[in-house]
PDB file of N, CA and C in Angstrom:
ATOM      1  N   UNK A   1      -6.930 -14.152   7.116  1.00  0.00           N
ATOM      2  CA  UNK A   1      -6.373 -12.811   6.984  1.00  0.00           C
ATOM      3  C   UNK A   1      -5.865 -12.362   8.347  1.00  0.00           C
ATOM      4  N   UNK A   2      -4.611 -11.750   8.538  1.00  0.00           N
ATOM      5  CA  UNK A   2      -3.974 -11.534   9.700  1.00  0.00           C
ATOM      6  C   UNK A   2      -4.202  -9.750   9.864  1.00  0.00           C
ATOM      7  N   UNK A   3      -4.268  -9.129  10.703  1.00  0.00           N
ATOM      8  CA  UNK A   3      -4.603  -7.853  11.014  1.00  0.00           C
ATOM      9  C   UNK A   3      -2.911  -7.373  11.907  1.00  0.00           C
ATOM     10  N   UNK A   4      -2.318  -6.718  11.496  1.00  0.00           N
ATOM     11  CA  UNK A   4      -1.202  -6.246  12.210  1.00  0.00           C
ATOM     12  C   UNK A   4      -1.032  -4.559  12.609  1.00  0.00           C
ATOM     13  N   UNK A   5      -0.484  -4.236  13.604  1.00  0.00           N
ATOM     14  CA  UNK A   5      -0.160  -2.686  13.742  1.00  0.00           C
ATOM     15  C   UNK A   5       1.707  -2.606  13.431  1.00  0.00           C
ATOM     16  N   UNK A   6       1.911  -1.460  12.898  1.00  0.00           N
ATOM     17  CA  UNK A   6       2.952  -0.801  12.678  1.00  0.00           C
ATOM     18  C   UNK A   6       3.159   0.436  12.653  1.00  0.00           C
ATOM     19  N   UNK A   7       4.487   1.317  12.845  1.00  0.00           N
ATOM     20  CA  UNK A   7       4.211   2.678  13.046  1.00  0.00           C
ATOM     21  C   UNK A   7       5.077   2.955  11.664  1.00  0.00           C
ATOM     22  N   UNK A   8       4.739   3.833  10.866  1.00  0.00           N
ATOM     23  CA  UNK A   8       5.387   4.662   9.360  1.00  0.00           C
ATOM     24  C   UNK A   8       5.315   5.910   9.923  1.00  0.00           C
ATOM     25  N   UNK A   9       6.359   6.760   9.783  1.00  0.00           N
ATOM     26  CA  UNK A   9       6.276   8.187   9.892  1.00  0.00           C
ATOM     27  C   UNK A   9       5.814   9.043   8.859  1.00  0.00           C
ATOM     28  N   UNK A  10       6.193   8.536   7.455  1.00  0.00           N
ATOM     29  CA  UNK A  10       6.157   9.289   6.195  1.00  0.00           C
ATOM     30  C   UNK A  10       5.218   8.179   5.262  1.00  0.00           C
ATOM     31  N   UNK A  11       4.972   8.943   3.637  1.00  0.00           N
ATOM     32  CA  UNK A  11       5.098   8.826   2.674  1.00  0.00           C
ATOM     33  C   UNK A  11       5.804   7.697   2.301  1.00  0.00           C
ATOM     34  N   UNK A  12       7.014   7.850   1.761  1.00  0.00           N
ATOM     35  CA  UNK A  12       8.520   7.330   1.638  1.00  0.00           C
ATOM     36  C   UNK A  12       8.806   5.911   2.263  1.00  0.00           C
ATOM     37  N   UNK A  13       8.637   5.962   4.029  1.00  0.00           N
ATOM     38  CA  UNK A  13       8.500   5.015   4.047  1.00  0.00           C
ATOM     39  C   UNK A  13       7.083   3.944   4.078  1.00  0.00           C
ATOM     40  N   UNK A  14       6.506   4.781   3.686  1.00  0.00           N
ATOM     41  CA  UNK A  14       4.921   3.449   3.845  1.00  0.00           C
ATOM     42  C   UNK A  14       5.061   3.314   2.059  1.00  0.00           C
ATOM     43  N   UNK A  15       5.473   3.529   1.337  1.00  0.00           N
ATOM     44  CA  UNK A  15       6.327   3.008  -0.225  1.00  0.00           C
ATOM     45  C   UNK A  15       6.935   2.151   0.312  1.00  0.00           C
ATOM     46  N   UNK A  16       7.815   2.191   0.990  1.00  0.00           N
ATOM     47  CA  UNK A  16       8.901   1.282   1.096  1.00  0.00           C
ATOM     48  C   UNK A  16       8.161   0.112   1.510  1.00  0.00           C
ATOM     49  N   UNK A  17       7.500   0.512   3.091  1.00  0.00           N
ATOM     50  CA  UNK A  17       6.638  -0.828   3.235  1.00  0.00           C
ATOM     51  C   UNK A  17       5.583  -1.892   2.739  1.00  0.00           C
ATOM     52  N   UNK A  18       4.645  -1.249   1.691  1.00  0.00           N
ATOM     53  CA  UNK A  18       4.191  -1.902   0.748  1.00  0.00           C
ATOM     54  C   UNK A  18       4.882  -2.613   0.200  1.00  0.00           C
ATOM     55  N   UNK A  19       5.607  -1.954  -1.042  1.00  0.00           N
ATOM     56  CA  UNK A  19       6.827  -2.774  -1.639  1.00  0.00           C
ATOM     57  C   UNK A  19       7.034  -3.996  -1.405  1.00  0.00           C
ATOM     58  N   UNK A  20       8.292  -3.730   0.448  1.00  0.00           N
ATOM     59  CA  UNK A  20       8.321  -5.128   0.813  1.00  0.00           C
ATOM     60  C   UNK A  20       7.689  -5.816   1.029  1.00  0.00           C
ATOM     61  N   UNK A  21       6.154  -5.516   1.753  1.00  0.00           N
ATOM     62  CA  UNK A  21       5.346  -6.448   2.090  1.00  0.00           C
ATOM     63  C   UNK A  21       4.866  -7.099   1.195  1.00  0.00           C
ATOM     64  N   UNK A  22       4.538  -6.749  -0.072  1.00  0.00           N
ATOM     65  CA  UNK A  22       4.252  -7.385  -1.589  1.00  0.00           C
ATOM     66  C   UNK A  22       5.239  -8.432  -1.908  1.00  0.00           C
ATOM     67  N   UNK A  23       6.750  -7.821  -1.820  1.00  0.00           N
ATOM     68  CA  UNK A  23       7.290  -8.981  -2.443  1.00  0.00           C
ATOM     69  C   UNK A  23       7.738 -10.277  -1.612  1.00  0.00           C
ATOM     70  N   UNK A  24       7.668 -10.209  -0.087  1.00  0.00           N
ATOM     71  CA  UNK A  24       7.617 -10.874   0.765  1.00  0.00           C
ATOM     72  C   UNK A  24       6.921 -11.822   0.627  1.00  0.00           C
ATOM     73  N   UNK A  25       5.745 -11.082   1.131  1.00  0.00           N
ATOM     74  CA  UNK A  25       4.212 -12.607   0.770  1.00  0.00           C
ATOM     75  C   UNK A  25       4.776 -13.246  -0.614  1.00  0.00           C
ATOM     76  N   UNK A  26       4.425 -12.978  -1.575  1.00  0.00           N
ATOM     77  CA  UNK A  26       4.244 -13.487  -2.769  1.00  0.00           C
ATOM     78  C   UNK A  26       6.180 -14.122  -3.218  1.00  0.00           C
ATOM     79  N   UNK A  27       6.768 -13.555  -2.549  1.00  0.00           N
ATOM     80  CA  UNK A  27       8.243 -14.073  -2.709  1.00  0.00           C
ATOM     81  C   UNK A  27       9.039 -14.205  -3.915  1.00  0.00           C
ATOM     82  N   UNK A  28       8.704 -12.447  -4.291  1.00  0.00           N
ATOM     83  CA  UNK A  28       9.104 -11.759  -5.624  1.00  0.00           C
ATOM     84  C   UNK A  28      10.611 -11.099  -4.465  1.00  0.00           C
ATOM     85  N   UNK A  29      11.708 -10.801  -5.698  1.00  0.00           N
ATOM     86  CA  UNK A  29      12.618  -9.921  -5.494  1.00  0.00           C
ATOM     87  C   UNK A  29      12.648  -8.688  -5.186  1.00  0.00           C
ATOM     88  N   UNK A  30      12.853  -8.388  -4.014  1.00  0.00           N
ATOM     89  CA  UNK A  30      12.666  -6.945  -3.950  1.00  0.00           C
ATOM     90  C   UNK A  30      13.428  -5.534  -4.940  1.00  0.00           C
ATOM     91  N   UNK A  31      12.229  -5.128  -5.149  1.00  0.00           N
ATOM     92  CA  UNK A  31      12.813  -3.974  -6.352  1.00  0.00           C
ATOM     93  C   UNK A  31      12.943  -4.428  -7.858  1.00  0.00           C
ATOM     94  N   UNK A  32      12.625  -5.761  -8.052  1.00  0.00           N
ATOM     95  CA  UNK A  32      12.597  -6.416  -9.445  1.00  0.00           C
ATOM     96  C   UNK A  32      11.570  -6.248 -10.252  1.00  0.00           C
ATOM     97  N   UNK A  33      11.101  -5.454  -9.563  1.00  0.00           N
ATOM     98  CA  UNK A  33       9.396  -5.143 -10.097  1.00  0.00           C
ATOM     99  C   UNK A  33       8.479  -3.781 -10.000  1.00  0.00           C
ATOM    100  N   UNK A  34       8.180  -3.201 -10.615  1.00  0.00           N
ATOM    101  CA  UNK A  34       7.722  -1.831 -10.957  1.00  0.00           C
ATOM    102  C   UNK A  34       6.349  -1.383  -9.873  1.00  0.00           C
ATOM    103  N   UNK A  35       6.407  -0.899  -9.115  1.00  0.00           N
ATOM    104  CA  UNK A  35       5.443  -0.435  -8.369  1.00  0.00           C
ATOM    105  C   UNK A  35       4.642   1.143  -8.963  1.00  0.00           C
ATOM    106  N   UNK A  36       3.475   1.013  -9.021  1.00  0.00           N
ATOM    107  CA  UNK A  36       2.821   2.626  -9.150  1.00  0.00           C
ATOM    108  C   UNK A  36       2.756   3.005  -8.307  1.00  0.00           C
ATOM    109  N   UNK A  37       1.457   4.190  -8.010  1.00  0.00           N
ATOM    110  CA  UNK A  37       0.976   4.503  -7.340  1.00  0.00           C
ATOM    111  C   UNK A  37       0.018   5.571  -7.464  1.00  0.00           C
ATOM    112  N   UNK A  38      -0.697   6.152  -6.899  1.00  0.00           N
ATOM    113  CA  UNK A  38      -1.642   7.234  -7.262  1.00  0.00           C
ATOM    114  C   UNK A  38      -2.461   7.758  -5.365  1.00  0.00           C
ATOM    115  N   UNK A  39      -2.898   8.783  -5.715  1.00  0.00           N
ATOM    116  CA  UNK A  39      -3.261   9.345  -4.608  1.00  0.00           C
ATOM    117  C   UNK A  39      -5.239   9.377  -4.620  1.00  0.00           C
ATOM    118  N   UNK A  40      -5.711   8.568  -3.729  1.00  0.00           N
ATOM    119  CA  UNK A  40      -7.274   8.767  -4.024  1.00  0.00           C
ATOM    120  C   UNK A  40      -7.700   9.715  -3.598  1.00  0.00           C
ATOM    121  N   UNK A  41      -9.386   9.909  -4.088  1.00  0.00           N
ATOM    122  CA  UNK A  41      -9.754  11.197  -3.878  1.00  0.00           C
ATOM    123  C   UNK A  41     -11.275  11.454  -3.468  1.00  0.00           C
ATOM    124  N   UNK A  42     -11.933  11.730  -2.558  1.00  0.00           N
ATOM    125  CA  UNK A  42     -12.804  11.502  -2.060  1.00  0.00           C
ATOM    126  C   UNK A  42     -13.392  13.104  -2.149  1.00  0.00           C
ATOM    127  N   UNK A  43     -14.415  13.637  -2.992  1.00  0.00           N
ATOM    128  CA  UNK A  43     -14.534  14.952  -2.692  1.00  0.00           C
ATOM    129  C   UNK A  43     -13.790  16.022  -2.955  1.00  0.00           C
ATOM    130  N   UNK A  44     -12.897  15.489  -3.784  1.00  0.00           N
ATOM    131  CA  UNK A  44     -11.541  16.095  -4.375  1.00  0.00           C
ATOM    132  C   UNK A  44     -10.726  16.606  -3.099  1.00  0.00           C
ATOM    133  N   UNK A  45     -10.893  15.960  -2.517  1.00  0.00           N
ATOM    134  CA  UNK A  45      -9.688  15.727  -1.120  1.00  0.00           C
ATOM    135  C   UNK A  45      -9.265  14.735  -1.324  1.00  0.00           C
ATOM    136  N   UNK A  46      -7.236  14.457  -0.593  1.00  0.00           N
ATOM    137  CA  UNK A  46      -6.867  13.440  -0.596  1.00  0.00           C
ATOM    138  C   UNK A  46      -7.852  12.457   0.695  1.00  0.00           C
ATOM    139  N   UNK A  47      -7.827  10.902   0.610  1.00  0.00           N
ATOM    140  CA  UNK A  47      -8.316  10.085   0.979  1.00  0.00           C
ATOM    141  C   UNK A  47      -7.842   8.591   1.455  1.00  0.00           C
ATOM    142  N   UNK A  48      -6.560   8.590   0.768  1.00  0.00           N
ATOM    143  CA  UNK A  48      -5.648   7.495   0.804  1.00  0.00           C
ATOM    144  C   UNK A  48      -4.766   7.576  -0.427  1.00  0.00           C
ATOM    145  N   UNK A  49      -4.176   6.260  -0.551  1.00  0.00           N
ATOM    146  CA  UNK A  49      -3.335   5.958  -1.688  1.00  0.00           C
ATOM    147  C   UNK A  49      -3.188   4.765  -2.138  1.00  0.00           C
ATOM    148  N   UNK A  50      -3.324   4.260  -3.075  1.00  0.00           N
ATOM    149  CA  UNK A  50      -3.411   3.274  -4.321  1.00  0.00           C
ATOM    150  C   UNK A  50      -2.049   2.635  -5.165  1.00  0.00           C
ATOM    151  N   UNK A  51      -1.622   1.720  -4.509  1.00  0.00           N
ATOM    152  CA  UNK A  51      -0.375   0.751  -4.840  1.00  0.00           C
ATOM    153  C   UNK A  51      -0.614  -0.324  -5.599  1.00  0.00           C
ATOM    154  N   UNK A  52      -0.032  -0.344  -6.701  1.00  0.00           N
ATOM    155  CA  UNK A  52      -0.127  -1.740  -7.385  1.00  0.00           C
ATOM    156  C   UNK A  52       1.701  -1.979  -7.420  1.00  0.00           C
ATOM    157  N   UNK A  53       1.585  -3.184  -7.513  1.00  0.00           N
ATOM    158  CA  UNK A  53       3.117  -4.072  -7.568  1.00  0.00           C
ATOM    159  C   UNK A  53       2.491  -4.535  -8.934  1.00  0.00           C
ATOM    160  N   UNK A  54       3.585  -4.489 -10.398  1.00  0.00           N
ATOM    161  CA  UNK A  54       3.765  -4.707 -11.405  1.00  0.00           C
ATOM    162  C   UNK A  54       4.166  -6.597 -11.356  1.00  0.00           C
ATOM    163  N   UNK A  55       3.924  -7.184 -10.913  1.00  0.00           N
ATOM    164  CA  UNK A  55       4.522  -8.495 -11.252  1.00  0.00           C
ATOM    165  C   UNK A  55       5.279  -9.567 -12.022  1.00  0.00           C
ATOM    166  N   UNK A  56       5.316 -10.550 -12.031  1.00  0.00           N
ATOM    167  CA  UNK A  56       5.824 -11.178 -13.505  1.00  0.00           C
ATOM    168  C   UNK A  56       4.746 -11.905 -14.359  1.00  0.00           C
ATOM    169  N   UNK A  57       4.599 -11.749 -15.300  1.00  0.00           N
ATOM    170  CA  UNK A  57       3.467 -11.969 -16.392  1.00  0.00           C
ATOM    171  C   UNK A  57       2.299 -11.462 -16.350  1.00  0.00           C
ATOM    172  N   UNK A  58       2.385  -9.947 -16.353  1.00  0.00           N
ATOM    173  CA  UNK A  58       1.291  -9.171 -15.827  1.00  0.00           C
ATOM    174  C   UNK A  58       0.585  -9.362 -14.475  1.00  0.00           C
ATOM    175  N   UNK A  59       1.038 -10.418 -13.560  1.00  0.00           N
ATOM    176  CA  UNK A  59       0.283 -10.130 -12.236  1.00  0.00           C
ATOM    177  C   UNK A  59       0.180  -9.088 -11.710  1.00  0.00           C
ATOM    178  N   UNK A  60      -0.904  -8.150 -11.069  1.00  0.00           N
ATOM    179  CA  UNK A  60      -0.910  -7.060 -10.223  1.00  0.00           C
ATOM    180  C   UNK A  60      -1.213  -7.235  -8.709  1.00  0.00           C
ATOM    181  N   UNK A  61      -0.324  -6.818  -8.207  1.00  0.00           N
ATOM    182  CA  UNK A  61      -0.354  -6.978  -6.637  1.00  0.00           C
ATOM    183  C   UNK A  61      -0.873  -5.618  -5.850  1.00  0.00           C
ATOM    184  N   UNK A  62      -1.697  -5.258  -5.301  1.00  0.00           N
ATOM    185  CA  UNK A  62      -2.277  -4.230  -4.846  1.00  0.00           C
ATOM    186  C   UNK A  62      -2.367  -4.002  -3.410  1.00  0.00           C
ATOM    187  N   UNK A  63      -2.303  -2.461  -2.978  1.00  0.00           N
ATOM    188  CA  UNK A  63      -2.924  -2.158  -1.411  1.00  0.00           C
ATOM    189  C   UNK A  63      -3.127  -0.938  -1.295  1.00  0.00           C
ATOM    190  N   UNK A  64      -4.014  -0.696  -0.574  1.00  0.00           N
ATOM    191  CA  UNK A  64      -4.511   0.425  -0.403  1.00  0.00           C
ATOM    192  C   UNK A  64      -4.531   1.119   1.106  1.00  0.00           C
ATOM    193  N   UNK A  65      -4.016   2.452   1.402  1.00  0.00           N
ATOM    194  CA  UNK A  65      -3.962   3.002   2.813  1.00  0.00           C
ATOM    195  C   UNK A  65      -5.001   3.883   2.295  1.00  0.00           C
ATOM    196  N   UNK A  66      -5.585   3.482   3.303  1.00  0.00           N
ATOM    197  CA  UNK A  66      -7.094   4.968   3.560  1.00  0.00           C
ATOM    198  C   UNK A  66      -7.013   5.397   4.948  1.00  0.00           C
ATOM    199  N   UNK A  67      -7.006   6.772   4.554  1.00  0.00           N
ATOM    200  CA  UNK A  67      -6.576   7.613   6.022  1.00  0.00           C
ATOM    201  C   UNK A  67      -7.987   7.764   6.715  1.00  0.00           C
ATOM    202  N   UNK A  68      -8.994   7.543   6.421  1.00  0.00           N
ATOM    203  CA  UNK A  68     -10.114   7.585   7.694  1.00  0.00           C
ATOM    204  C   UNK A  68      -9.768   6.438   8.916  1.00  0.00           C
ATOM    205  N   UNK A  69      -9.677   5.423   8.447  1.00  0.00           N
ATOM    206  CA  UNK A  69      -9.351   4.802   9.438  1.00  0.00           C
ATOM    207  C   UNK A  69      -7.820   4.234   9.617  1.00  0.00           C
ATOM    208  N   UNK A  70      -6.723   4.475   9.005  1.00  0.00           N
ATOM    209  CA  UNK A  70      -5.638   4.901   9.233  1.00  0.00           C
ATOM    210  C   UNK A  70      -5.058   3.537   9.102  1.00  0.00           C
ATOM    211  N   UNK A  71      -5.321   2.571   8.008  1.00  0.00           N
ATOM    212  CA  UNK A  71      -4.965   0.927   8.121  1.00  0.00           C
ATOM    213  C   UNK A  71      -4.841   0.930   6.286  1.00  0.00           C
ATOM    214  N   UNK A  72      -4.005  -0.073   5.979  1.00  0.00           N
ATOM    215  CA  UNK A  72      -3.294  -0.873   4.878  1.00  0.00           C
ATOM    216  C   UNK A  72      -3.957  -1.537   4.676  1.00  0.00           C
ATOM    217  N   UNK A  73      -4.649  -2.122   3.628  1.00  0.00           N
ATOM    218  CA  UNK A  73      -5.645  -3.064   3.144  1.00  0.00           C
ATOM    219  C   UNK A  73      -4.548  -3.445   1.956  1.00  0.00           C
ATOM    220  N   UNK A  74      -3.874  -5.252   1.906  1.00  0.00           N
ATOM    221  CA  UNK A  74      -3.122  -5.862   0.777  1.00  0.00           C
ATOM    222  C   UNK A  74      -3.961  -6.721   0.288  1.00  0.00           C
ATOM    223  N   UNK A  75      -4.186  -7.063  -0.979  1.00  0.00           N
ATOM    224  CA  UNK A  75      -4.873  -7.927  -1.945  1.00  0.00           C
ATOM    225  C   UNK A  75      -3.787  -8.531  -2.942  1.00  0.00           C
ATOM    226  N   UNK A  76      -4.589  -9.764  -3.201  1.00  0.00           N
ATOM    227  CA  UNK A  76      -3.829 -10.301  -4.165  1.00  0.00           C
ATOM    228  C   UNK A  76      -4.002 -10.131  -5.784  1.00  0.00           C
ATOM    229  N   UNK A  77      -3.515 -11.099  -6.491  1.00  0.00           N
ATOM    230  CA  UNK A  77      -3.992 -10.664  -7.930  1.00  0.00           C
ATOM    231  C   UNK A  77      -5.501 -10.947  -8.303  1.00  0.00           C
ATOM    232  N   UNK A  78      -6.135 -11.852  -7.568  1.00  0.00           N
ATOM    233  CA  UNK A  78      -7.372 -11.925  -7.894  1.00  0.00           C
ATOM    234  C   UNK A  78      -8.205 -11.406  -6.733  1.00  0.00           C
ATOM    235  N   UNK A  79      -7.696 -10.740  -6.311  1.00  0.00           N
ATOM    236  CA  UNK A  79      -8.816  -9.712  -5.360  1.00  0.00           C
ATOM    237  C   UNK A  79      -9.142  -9.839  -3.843  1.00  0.00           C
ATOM    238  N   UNK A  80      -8.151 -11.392  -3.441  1.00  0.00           N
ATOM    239  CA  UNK A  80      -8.617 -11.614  -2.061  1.00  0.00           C
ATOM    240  C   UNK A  80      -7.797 -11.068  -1.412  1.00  0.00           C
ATOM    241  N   UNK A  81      -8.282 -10.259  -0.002  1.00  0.00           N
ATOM    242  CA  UNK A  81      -7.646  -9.207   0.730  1.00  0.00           C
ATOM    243  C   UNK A  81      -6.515 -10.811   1.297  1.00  0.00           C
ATOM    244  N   UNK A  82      -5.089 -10.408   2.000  1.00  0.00           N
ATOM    245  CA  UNK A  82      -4.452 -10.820   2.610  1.00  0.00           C
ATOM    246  C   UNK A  82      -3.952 -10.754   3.531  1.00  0.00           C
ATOM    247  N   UNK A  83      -4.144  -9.364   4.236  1.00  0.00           N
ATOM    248  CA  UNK A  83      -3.423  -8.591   5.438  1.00  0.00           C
ATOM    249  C   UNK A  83      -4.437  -7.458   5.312  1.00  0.00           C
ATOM    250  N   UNK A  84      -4.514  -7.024   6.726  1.00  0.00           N
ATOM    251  CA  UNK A  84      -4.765  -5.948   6.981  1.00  0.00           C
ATOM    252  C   UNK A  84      -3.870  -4.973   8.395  1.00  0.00           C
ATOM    253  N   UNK A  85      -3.229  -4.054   8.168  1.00  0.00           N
ATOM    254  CA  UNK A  85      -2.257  -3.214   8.750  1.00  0.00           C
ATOM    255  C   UNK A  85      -2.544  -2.105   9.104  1.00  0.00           C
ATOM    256  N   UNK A  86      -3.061  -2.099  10.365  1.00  0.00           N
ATOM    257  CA  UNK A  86      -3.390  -0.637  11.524  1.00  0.00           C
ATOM    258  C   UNK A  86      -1.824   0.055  11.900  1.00  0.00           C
ATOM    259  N   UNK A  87      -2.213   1.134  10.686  1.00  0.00           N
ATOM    260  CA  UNK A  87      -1.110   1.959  11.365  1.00  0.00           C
ATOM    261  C   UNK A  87      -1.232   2.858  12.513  1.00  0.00           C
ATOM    262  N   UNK A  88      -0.151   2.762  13.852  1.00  0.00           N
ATOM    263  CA  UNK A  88      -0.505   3.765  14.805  1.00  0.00           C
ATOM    264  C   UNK A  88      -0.280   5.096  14.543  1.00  0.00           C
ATOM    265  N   UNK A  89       0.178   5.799  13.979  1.00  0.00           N
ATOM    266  CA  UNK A  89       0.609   7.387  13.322  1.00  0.00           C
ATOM    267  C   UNK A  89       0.346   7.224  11.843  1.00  0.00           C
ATOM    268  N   UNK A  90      -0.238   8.766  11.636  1.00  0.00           N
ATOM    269  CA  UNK A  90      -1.071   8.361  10.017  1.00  0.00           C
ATOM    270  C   UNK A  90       0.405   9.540   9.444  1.00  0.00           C
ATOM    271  N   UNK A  91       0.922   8.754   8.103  1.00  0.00           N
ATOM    272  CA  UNK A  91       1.663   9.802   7.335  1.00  0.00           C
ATOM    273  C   UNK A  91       1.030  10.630   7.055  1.00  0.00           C
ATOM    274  N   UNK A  92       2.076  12.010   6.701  1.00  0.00           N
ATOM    275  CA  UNK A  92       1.295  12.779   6.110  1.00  0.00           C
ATOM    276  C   UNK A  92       0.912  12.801   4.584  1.00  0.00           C
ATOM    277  N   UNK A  93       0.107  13.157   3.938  1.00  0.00           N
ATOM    278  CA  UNK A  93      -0.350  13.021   2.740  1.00  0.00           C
ATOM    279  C   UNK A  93      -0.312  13.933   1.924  1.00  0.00           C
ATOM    280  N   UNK A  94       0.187  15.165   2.509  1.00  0.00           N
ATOM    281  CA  UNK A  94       0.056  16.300   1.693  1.00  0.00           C
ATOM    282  C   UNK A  94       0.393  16.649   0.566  1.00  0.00           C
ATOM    283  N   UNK A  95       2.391  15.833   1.383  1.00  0.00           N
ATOM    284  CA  UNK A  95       3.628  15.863  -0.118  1.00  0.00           C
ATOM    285  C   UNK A  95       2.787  14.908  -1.496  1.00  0.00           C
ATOM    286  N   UNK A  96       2.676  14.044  -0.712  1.00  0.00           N
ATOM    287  CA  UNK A  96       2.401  13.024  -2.021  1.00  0.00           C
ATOM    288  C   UNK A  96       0.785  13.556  -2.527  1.00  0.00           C
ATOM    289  N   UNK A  97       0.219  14.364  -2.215  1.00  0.00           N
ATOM    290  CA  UNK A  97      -0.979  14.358  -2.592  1.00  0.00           C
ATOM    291  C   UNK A  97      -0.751  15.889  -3.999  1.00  0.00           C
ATOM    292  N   UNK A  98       0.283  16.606  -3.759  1.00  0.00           N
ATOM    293  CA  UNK A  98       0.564  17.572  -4.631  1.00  0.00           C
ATOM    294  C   UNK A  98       0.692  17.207  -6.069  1.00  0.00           C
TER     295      UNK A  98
END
């Protein structure tokens, strides 16, 4: 598992960066594939956010940003983490948490 830093300003783009980073590794088409998402909740405060990549034949590709410690956790379809991504500036969460 490789540990990387990157800087995201927003929301918007840490979507974007999941995304690619999903279809990269796994070497899916970008945008060929349905991404969710959801906002977690710790205390009924936001806490992070919850990405799955829709795959082909039901694979789910997942990652999770948790703002305590301000890093990207990517997993695969069967659960083994693959990356982990220290972001230096934490988005804000507010928009997406509404």
């Amino acid at each position: 598992m490789h540990t990387r830093l990157t800087q995201i300003s927003n929301v918007d783009a840490l979507r974007e960066f999941v995304n690619e980073t999903l279809c990269e590794h796994y070497e899916l088409k970008l945008d060929a594939f349905e991404m969710t998402e959801r906002v977690l909740r710790r205390g009924g405060r936001p806490c992070g956010m919850y990405f799955c990549l829709h795959g082909p034949r039901a694979v789910k590709f997942t990652a999770i940003w948790e703002t305590d410690r301000n890093q990207i956790l990517f997993y695969g379809s069967t659960g083994e983490r693959f990356l982990k991504m220290q972001l230096l500036v934490s988005p804000c969460l507010d928009r997406a948490a509404a």
